[in-house]
Protein backbone atom coordinates (compact mmCIF):
# COMPACT_ATOMS: atom_id res chain seq x y z
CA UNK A 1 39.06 126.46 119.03
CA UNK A 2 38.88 129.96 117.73
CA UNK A 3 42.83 130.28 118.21
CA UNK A 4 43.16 127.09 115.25
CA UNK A 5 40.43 128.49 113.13
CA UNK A 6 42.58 131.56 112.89
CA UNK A 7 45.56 129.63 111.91
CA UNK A 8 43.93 127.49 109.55
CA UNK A 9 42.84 130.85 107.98
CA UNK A 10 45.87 132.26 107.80
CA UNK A 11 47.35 128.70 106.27
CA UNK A 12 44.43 128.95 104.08
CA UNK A 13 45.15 132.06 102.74
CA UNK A 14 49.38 131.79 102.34
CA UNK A 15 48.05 128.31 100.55
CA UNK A 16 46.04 130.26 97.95
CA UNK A 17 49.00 132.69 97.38
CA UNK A 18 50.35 129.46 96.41
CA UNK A 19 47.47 128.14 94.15
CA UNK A 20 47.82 131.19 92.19
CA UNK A 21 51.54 130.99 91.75
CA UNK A 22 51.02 127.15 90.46
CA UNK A 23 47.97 128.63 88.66
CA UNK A 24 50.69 130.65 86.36
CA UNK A 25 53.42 128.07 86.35
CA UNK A 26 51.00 125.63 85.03
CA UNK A 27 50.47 127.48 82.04
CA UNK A 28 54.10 128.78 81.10
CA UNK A 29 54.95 124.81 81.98
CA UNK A 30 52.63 123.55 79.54
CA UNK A 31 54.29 121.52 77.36
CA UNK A 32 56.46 119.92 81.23
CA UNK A 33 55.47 116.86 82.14
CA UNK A 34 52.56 117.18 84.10
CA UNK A 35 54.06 114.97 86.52
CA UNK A 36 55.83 118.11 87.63
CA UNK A 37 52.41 119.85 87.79
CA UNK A 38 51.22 117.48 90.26
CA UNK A 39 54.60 117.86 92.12
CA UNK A 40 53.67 121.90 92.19
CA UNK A 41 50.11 120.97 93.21
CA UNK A 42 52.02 118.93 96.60
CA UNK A 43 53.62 123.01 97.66
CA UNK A 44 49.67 123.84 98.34
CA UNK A 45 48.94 120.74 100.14
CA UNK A 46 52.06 121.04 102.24
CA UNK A 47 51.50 124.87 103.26
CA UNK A 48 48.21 123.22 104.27
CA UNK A 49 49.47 120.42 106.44
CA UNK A 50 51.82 122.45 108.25
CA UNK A 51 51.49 125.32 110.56
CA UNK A 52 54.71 126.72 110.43
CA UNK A 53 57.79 128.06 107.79
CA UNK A 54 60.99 128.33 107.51
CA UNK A 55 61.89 132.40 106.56
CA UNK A 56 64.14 133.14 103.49
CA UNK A 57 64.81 136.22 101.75
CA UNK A 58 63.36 134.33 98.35
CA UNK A 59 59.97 133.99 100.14
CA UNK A 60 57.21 135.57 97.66
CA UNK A 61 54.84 134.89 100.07
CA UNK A 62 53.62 138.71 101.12
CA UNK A 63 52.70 137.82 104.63
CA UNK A 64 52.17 134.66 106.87
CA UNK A 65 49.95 136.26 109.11
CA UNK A 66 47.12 138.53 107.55
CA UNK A 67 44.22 137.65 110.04
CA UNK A 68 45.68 138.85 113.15
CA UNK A 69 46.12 135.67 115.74
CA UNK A 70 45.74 138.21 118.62
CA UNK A 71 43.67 141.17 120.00
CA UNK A 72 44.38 143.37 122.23
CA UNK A 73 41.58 144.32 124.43
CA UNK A 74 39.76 147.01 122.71
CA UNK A 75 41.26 146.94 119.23
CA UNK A 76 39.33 146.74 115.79
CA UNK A 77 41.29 143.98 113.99
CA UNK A 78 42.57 144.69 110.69
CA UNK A 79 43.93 142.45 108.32
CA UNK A 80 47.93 142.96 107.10
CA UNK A 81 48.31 140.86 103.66
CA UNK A 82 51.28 142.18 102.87
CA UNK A 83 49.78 144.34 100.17
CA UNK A 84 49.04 147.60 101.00
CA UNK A 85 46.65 148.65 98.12
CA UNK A 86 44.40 145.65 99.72
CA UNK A 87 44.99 146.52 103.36
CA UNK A 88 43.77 149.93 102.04
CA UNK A 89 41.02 148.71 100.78
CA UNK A 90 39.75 145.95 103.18
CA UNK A 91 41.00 147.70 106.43
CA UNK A 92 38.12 151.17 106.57
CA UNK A 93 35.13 148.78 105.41
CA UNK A 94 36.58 145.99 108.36
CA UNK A 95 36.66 148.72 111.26
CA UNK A 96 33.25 150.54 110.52
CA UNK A 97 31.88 147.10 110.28
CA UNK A 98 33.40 146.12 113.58
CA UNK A 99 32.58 149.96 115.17
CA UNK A 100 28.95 149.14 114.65
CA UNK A 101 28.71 145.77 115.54
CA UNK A 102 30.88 146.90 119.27
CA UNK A 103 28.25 149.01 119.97
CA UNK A 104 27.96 148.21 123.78
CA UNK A 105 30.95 146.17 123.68
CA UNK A 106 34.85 146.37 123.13
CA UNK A 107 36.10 145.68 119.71
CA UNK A 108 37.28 142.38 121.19
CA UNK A 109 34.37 141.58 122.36
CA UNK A 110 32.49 142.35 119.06
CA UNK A 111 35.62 140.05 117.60
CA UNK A 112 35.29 137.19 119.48
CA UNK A 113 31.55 136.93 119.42
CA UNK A 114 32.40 137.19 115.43
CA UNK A 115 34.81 134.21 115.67
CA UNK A 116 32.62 131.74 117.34
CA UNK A 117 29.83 131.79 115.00
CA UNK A 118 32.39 131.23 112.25
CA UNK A 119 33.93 128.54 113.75
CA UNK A 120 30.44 126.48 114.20
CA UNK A 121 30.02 127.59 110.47
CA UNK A 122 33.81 126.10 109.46
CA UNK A 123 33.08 122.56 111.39
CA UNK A 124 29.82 122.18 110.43
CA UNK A 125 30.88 122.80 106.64
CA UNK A 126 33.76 120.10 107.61
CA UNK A 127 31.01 117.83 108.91
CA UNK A 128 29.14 118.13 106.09
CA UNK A 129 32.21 117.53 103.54
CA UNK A 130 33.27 114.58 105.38
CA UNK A 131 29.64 113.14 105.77
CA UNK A 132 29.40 113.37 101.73
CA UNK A 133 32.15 111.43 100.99
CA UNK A 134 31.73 108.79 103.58
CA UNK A 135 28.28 108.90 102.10
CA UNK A 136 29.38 108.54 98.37
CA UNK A 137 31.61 105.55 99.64
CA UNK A 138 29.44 103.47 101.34
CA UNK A 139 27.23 104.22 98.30
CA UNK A 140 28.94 103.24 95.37
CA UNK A 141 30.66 100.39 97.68
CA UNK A 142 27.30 98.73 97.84
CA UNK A 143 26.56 99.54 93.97
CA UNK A 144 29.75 97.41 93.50
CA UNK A 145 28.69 94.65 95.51
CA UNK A 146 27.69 92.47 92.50
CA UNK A 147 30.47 92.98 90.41
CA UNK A 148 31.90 90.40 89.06
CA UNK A 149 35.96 88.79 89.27
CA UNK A 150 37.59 89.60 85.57
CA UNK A 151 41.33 88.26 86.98
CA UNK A 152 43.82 89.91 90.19
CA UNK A 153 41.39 93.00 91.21
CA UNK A 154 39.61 93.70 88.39
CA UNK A 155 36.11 93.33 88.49
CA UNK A 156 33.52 94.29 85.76
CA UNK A 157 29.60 95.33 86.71
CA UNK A 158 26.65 96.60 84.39
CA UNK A 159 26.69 99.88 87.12
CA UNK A 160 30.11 100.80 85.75
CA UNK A 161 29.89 103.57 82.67
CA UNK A 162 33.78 104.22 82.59
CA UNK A 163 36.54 103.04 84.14
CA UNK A 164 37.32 104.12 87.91
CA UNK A 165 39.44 102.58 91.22
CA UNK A 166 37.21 102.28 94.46
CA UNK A 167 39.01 101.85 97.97
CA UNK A 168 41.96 103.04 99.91
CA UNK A 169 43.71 100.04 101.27
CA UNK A 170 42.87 97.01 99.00
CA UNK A 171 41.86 99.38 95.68
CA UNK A 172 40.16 97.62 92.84
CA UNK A 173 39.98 98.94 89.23
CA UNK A 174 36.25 98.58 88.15
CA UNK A 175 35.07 98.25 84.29
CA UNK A 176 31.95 97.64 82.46
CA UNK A 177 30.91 94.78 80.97
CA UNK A 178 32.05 94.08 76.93
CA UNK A 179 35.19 95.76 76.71
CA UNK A 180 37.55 93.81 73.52
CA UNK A 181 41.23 92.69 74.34
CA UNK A 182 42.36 95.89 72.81
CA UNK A 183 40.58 98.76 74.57
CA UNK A 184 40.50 96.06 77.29
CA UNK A 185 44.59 96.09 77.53
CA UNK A 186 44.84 100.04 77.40
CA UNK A 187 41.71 100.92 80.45
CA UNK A 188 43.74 98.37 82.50
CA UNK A 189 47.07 99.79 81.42
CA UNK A 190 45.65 103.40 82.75
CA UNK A 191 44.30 102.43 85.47
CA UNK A 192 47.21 100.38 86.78
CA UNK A 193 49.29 103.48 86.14
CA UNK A 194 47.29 105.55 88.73
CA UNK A 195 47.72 102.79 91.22
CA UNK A 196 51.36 102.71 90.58
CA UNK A 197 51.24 106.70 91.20
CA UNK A 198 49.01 106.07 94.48
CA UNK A 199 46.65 108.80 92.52
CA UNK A 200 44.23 106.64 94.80
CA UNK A 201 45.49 108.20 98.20
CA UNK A 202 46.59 111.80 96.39
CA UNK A 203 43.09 112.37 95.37
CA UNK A 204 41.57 110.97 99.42
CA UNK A 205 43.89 113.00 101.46
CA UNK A 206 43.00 116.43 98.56
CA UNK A 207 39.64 115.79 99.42
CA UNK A 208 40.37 115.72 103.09
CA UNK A 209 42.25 119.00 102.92
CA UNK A 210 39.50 120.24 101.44
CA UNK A 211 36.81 119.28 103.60
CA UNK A 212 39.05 120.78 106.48
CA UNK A 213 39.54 124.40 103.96
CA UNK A 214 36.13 123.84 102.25
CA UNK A 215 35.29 128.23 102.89
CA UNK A 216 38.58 129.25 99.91
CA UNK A 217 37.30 128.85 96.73
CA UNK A 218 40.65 129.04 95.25
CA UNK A 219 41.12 125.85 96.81
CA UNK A 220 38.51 123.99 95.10
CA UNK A 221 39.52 125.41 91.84
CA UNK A 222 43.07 123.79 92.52
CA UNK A 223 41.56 120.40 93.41
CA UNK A 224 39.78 120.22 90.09
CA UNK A 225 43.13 121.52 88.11
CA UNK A 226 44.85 118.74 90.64
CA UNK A 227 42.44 115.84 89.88
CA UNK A 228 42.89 116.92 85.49
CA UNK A 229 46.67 117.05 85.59
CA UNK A 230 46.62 113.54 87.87
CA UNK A 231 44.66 112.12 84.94
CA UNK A 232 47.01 113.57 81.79
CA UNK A 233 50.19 112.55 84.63
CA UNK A 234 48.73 109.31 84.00
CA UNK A 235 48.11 109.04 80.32
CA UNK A 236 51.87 110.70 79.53
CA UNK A 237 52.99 107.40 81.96
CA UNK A 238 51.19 105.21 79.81
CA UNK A 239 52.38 106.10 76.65
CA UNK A 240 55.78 107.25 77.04
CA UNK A 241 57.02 103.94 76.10
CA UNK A 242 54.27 103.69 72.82
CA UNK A 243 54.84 103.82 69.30
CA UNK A 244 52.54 106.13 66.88
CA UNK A 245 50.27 102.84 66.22
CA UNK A 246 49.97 102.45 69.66
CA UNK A 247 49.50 105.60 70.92
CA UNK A 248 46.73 105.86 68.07
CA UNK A 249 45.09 102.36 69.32
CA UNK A 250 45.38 104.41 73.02
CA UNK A 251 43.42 107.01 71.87
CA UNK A 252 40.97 105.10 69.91
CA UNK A 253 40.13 103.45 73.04
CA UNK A 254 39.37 106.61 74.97
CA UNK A 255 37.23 107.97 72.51
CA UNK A 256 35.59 104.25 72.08
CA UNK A 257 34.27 103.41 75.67
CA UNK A 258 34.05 107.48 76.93
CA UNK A 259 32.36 109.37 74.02
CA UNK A 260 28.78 108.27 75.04
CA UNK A 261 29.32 107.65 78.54
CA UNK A 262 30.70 111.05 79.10
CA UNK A 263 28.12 113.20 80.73
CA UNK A 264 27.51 109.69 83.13
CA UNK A 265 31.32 109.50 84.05
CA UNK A 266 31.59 112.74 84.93
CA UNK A 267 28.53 112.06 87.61
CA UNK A 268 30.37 109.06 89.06
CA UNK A 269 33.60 110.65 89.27
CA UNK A 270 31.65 113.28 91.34
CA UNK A 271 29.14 111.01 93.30
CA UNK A 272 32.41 109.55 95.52
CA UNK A 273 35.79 111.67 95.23
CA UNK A 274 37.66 108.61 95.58
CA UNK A 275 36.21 106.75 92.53
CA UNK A 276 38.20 107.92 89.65
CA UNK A 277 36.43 109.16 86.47
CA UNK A 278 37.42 110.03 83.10
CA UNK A 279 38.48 113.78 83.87
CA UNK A 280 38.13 116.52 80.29
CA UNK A 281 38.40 113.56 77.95
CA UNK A 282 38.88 115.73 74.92
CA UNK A 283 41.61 117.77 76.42
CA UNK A 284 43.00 114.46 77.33
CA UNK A 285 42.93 112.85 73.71
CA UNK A 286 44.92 116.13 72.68
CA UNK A 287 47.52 116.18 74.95
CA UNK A 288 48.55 112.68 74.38
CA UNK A 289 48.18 113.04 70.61
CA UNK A 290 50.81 116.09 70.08
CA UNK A 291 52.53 114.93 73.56
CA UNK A 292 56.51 114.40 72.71
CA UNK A 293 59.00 113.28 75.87
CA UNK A 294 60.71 116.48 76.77
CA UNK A 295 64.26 116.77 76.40
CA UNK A 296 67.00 116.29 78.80
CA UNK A 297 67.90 120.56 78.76
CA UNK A 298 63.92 121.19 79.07
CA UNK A 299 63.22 118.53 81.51
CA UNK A 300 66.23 119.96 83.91
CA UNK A 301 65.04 123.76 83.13
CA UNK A 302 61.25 122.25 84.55
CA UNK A 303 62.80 120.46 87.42
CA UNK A 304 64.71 123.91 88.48
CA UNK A 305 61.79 125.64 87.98
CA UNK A 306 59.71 123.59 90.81
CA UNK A 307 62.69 123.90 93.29
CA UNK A 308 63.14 127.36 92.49
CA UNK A 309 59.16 127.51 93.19
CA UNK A 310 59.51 125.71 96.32
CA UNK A 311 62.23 127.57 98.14
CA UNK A 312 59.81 131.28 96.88
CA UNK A 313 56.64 129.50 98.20
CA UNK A 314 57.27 127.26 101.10
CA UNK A 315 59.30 129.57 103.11
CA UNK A 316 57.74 132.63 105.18
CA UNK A 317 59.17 136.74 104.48
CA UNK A 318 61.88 137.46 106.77
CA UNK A 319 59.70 138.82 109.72
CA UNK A 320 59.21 142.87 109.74
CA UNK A 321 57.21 143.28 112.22
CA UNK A 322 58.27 145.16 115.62
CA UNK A 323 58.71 143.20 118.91
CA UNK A 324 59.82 144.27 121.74
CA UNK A 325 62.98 142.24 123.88
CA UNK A 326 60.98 139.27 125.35
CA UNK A 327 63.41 140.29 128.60
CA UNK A 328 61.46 143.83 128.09
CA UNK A 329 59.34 143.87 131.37
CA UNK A 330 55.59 145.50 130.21
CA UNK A 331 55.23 149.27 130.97
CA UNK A 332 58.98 149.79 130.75
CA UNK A 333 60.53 152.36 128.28
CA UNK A 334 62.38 149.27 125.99
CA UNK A 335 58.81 147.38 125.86
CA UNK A 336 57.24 150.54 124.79
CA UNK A 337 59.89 151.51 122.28
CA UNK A 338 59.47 148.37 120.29
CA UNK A 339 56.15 149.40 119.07
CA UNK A 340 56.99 152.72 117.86
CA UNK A 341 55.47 153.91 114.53
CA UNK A 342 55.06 156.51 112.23
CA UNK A 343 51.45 156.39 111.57
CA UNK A 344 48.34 156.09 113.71
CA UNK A 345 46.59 154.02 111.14
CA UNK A 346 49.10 151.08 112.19
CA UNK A 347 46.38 149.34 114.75
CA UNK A 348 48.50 147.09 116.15
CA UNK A 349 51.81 149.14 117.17
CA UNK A 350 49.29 151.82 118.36
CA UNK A 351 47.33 148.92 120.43
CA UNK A 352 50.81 147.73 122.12
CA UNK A 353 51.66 150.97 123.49
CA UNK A 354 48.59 151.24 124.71
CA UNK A 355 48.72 148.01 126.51
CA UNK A 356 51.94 149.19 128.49
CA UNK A 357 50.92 152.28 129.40
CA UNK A 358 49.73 152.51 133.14
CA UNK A 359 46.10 153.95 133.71
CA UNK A 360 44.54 155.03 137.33
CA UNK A 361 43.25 151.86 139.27
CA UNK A 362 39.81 153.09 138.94
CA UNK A 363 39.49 153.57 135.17
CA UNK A 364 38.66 150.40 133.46
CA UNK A 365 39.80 150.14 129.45
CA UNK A 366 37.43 149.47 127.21
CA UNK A 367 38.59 150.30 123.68
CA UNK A 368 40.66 152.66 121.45
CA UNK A 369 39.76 154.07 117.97
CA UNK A 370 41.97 155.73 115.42
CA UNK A 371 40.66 158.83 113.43
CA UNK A 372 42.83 158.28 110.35
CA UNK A 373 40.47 159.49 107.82
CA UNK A 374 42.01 161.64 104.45
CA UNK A 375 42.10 164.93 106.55
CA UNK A 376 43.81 165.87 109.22
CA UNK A 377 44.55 166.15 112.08
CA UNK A 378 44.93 162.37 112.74
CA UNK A 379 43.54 161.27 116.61
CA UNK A 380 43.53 158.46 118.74
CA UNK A 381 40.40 158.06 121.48
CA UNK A 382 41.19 155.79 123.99
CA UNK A 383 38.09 155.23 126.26
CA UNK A 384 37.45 154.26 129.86
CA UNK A 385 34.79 153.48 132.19
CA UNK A 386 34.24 154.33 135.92
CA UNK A 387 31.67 155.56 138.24
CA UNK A 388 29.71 158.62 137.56
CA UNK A 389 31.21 159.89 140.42
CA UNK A 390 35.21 159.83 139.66
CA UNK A 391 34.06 160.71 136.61
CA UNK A 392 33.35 164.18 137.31
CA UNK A 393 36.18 164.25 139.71
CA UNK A 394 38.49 164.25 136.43
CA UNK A 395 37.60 167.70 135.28
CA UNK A 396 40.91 169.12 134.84
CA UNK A 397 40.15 172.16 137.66
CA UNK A 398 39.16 168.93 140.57
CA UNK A 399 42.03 169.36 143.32
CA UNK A 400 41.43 165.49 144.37
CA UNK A 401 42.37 164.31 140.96
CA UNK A 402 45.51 166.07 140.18
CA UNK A 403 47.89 162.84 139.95
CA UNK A 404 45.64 160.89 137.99
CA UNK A 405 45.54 163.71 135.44
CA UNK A 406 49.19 164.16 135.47
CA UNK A 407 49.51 161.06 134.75
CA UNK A 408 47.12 160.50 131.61
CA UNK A 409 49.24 163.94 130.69
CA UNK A 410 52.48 162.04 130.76
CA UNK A 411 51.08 159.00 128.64
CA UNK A 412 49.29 161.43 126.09
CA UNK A 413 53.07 162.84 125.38
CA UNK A 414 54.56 159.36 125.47
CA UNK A 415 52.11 158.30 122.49
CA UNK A 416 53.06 161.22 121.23
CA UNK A 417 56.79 160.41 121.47
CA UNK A 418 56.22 157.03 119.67
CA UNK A 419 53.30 157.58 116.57
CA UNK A 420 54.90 160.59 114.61
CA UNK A 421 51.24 161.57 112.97
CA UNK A 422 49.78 161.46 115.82
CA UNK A 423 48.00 165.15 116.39
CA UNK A 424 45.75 164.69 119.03
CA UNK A 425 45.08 162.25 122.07
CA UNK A 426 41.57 162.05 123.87
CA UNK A 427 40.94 160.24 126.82
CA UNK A 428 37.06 159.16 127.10
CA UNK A 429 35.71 158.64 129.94
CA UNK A 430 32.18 156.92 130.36
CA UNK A 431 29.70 156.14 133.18
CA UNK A 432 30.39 152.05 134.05
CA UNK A 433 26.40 151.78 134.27
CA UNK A 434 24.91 153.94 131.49
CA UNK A 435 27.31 154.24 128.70
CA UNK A 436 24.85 156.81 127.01
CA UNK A 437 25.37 158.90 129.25
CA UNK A 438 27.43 162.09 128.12
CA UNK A 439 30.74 161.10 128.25
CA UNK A 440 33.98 163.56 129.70
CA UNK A 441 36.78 164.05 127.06
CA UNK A 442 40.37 165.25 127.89
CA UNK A 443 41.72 166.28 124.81
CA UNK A 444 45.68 167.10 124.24
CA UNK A 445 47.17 168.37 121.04
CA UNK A 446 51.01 167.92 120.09
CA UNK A 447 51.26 171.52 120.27
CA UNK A 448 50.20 171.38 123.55
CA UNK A 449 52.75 168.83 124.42
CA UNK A 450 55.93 170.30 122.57
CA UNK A 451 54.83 173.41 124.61
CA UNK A 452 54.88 171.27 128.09
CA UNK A 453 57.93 169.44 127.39
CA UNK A 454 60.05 172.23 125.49
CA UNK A 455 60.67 170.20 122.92
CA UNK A 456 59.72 167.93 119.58
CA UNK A 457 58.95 164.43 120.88
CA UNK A 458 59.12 162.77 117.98
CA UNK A 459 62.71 163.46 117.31
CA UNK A 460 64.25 162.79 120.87
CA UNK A 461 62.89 159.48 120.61
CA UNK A 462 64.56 158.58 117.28
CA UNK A 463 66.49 155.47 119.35
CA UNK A 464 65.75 153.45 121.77
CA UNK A 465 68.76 155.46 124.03
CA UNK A 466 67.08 158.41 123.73
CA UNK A 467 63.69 157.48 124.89
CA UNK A 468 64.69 155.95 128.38
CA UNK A 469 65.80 159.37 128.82
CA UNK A 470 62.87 160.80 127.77
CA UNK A 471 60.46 158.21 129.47
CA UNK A 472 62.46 159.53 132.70
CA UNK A 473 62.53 163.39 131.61
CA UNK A 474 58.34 162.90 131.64
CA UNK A 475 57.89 160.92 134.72
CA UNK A 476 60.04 163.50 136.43
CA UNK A 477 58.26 166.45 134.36
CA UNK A 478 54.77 165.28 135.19
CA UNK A 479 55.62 164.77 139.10
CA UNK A 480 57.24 168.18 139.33
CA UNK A 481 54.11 170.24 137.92
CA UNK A 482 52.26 167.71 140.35
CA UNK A 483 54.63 168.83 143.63
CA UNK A 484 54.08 172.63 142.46
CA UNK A 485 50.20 172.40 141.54
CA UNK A 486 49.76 170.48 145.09
């Protein structure tokens, strides 16, 4: 469950990329139809429905992935939005947070923990969502239980205070009482116009989505924008056909049956999402006052707009991100390779290496940390656990634990082969019952390992060619001083 509440954060957050984006065009597309609005408004819902993109080079969409899907045992996660200014920003605060809360624990550990309180938190928010609007239903159902046939399914009760359809798959347009022929003609003439839209189901299946995304609050601004352009959508369909004298007689009849209900309607429309109310009146009278039917040249410039908008915002960036061949067997120089990197501060590539480097059998990994404060020099601590015992057996003068040093020798100078910043590598190494306990640190510099290997790491691993032959130059290096120390 934790691995979809990550996705539908990650969807959640591409989606409100997109709710910005439709934010904007829905201004500079003012005077559009707002049935293309409402189009726009369908991009969020189907970034929401679906877990996965197409990539394009047009994508504005700075990254598909910011919450990181994955940990690697030990790593702080960090998020990668695509914008570095935020990563900046959000990235220190998220690993001190995480450093203190893995005290006594790996960073995954501290991470998962994390995750499964917030995914009770997201499905009891859902539960909640859903329970309110099966509530509201059931509710104003039985509130319409004594309304009264008018002709086809139209009904008229003393509950009603404006206009509103009720139900999914037999919908009935419900009116108060006393309505004359005219205003009469134009309520039914709206409210027909939603049902010919299916605003009935739009509106259910928004609230759905956002039941299911109820924790972004940029998507509950976009469901009220969604539910006001649905209602002027509606009121442009009605009087695109109407003459000045009956656009005026329209109007009229808004004003007449909403101007003293409208504090009420704006209850009702609230009390059940799928009961439509009377959304911004005012704004509404307005629009369809100055409203004029867009030209042919305008109307085409809108429509290219909204494709334009959906190849930008339903397609993924081309992916940057390093992988290693999927052939690439773990440990091996073309697996390790794939993560290389020039800074330490990149979690992830730094994490991956880790993961293929081989460790003596009796050291068990716990975690990693990256000193990449302002000053140098920039560190990685990788930590281990094992028994007091072989713990003080790694002290670099202990005959019996030659080899195992040589080897943590040869993966300090691979790391430093593959993170160019990278100035110093510690290995930690902690008692497996008392953690308090004080610790042993081997410590190794990159001037200490341009002065063992005779020459700059960083550059003769600048392709992929060249490290294999370094990976083999150290493996042979590190056995060699082994043969000659034993």
């Amino acid at each position: 469950m934790t691995a979809v509440f990550l996705k539908i954060l990650n969807m959640s957050i591409t989606a409100g990329w997109i709710a910005l984006a439709v934010m904007i065009l829905r201004l500079l597309l003012g005077k559009m139809p707002k049935q293309l609005t409402c189009m726009l408004w369908s991009l969020v819902g189907l970034r929401l429905i679906f877990p996965f993109s197409p990539e394009s080079i047009f994508s504005l969409i700075p990254n598909a992935e910011t919450v990181p899907e994955t940990l690697l045992p030990g790593a702080l996660p960090e998020i990668d939005s695509g914008i570095p200014m935020i990563d900046h920003i959000v990235n220190p605060a998220a690993k001190a947070s995480f450093s203190y809360l893995s005290t006594g624990r790996s960073g995954t550990e501290a991470f998962t923990l994390m995750l499964r309180g917030a995914v009770i938190l997201w499905l009891a928010g859902i539960f909640l969502m859903l329970s309110y609007l099966i509530f509201s239903y059931l509710r104003l159902y039985r509130k319409m239980s004594t309304a009264v046939l008018l002709k086809d399914n139209v009904r008229q009760s003393e509950f009603v205070d404006s206009p509103f359809i009720l139900g999914i798959i037999r919908p009935r347009i419900y009116i108060p009482f006393h309505l004359d022929e005219e205003v009469l003609s134009h309520v039914l003439a709206h409210e027909r116009a939603h049902l010919s839209r299916r605003d009935h189901l739009i509106k259910a299946f928004a609230f759905v989505l956002l039941a299911v995304y109820w924790f972004h609050p940029l998507l509950w601004v976009s469901y009220v924008l969604l539910c006001r352009d649905i209602e002027l959508a509606c009121d442009e369909k009605v009087i695109q056909n109407y003459g000045s004298e009956e656009r005026k007689s329209y109007l009229f009849s808004l004003i007449g049956y909403d101007e003293k209900a409208e504090n009420r309607k704006k209850i009702s429309s609230l009390v059940c999402p799928l009961a439509f109310g009377e959304v911004d009146i005012k704004k509404r009278i307005r629009r369809a006052k100055t409203w004029k039917k867009p030209s042919p040249p305008l109307l085409a410039a809108g429509i290219l707009i909204s494709i334009l908008a959906a190849l930008c915002l339903l397609t993924n960036p081309i992916s940057s991100t390093r992988q290693p061949s999927e052939l690439a067997a773990p440990g091996s120089a073309e697996a390790l390779y794939g993560w290389r990197t020039k800074y330490i501060g990149d979690n992830s590539a730094v994490g991956n290496i880790i993961y293929n480097l081989s460790f003596p059998e009796e050291m068990t990994y716990r975690q990693f940390a990256l000193q990449t404060d302002d000053s140098e020099p920039y560190a990685v601590t990788i930590t281990f656990a094992l028994s007091e015992a072989n713990k003080e057996e790694y002290d670099l003068d202990a005959p019996n634990r030659q080899e195992e040093v040589a080897q943590l020798r040869q993966n300090a100078c691979i790391m430093f082969s593959l993170i160019e910043n990278a100035e110093i590598v510690n290995f930690k190494l902690v008692d497996e019952t008392d953690e308090t306990k004080r610790p042993l640190t081997l410590v190794y510099t990159r001037q200490w390992a341009t002065n063992e290997t005779n020459c700059d790491l960083w550059k003769e691993s600048e392709t992929k060619e060249q490290f294999e032959v370094l990976f083999i130059k150290l493996r042979e290096l590190f056995s060699l001083s082994l043969q000659f120390t034993l």
